[in-house]
C-alpha atoms as a PDB file:
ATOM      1  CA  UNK A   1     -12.742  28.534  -4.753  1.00  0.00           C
ATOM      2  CA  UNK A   2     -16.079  29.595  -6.728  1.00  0.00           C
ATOM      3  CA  UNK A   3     -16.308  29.789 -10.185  1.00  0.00           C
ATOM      4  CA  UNK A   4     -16.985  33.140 -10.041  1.00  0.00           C
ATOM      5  CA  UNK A   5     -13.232  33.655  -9.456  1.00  0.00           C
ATOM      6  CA  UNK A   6     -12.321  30.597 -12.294  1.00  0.00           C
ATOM      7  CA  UNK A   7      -9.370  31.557 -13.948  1.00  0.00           C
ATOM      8  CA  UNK A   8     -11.219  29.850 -17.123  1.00  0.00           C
ATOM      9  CA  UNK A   9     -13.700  33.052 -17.070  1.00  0.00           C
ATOM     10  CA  UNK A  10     -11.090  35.239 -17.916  1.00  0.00           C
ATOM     11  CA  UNK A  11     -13.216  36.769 -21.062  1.00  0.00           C
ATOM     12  CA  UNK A  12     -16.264  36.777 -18.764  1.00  0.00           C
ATOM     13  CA  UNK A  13     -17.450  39.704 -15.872  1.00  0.00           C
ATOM     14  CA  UNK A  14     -19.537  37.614 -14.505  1.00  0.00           C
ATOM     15  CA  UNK A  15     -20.649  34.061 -13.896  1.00  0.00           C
ATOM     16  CA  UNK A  16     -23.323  33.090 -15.636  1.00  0.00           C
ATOM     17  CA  UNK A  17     -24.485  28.659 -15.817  1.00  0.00           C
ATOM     18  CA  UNK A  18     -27.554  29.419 -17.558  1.00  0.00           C
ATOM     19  CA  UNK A  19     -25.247  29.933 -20.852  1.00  0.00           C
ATOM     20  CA  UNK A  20     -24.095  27.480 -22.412  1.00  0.00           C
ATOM     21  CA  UNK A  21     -21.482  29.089 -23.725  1.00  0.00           C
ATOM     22  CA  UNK A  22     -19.809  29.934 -19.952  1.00  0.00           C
ATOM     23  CA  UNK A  23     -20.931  25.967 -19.397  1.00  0.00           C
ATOM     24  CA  UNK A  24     -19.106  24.953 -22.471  1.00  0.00           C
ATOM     25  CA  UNK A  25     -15.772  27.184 -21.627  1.00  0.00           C
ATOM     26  CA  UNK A  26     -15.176  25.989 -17.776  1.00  0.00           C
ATOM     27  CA  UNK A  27     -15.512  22.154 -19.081  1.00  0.00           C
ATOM     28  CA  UNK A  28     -12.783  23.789 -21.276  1.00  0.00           C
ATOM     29  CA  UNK A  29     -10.413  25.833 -19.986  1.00  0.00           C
ATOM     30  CA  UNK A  30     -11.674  24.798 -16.314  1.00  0.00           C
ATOM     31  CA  UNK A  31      -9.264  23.131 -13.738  1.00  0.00           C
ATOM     32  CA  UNK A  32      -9.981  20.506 -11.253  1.00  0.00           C
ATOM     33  CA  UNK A  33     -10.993  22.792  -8.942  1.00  0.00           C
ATOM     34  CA  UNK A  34     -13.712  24.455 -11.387  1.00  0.00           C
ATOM     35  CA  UNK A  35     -14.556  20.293 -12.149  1.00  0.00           C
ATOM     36  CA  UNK A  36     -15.270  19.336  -8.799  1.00  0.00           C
ATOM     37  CA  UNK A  37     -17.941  22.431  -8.029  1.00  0.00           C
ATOM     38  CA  UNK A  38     -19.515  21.941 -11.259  1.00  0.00           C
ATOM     39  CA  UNK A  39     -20.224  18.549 -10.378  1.00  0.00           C
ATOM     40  CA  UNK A  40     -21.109  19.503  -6.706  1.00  0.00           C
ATOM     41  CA  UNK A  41     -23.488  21.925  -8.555  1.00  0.00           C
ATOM     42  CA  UNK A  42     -24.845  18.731 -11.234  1.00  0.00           C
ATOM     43  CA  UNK A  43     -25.526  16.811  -8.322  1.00  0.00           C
ATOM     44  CA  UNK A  44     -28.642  18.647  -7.370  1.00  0.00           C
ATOM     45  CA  UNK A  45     -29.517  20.730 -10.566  1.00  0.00           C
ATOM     46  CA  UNK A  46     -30.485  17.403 -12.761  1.00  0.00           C
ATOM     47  CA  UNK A  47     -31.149  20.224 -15.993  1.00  0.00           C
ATOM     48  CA  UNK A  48     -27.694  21.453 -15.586  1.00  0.00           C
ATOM     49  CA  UNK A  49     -26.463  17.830 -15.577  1.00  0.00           C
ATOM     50  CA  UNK A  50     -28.501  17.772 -18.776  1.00  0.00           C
ATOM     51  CA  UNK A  51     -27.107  20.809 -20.159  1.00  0.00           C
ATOM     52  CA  UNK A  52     -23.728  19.386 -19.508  1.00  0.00           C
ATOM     53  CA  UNK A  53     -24.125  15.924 -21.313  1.00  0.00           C
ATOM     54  CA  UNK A  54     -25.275  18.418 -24.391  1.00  0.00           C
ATOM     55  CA  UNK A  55     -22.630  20.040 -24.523  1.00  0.00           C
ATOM     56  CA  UNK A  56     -19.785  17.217 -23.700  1.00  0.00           C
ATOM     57  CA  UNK A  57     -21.636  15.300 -27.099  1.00  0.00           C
ATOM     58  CA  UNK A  58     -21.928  18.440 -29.216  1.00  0.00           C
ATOM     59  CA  UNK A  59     -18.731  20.645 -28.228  1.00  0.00           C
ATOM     60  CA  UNK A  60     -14.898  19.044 -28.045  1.00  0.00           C
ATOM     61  CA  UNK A  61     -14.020  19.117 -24.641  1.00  0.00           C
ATOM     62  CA  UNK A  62     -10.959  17.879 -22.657  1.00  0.00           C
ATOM     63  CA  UNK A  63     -12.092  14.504 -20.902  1.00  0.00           C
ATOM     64  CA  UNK A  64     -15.648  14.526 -22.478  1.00  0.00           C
ATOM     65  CA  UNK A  65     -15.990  10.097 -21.565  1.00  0.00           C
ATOM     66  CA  UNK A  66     -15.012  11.336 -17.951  1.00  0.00           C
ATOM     67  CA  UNK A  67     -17.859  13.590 -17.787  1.00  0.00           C
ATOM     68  CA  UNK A  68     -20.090  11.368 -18.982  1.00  0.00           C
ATOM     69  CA  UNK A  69     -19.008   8.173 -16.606  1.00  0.00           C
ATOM     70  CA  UNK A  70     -19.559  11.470 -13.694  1.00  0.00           C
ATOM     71  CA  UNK A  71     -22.980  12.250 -15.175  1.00  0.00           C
ATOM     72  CA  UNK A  72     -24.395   8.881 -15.339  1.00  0.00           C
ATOM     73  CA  UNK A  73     -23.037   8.103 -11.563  1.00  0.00           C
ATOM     74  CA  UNK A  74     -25.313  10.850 -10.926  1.00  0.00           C
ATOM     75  CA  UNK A  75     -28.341   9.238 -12.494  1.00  0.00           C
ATOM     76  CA  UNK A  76     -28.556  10.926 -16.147  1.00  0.00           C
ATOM     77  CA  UNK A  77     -29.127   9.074 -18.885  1.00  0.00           C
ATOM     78  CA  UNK A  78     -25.948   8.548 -21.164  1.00  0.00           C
ATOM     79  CA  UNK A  79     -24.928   6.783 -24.091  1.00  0.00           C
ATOM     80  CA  UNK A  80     -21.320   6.023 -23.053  1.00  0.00           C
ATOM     81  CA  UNK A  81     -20.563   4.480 -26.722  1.00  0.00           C
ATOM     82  CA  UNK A  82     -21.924   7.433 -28.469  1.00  0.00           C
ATOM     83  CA  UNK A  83     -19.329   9.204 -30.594  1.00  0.00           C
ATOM     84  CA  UNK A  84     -17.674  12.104 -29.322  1.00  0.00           C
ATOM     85  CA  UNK A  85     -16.866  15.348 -31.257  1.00  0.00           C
ATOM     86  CA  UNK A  86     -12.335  14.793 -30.987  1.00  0.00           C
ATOM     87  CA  UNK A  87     -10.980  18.045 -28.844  1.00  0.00           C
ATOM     88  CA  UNK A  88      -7.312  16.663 -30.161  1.00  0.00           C
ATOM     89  CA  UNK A  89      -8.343  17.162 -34.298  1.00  0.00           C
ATOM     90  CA  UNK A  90      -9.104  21.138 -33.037  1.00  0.00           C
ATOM     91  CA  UNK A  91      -6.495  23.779 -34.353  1.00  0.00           C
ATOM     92  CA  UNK A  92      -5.538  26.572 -33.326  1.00  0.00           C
END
């Protein structure tokens, strides 16, 4: 499955990682599916790894800690004490 065809882009006609934005909403709405090639993609695109870490520290997202115990496995710098913005204090 690509993430081209990510049910999480449902508001989107296209796939585009260069926006933050899409970035934010698969580590969102994404499944585990859409996780695993995102992290296949961070693997050799170290700015989109650092794109990602942004976002998980600025944005709530589901999971952010496991993100960031995936990103620094791949190398990138990460303050794994840092607080977190809380995706569970969101409302509807």
């Amino acid at each position: 499955m690509s993430l081209e065809s990510s049910r999480a882009q449902w508001n989107r006609t296209h796939l585009d990682l260069q926006s933050d934005e899409i970035l934010a909403q698969l580590l969102d709405r994404g499944d585990m599916a859409d996780w695993r090639e995102l992290y296949r993609l961070a693997k050799i695109d170290v700015p989109l790894r650092g794109r990602i870490a942004r976002i998980v520290r600025t944005v709530p997202v589901p999971l952010p800690h496991f993100w960031l115990a995936a990103l620094a496995g791949l190398g990138e710098p990460v303050d794994l004490e840092a607080a977190l913005p809380s995706y569970a204090e969101q409302g509807p």
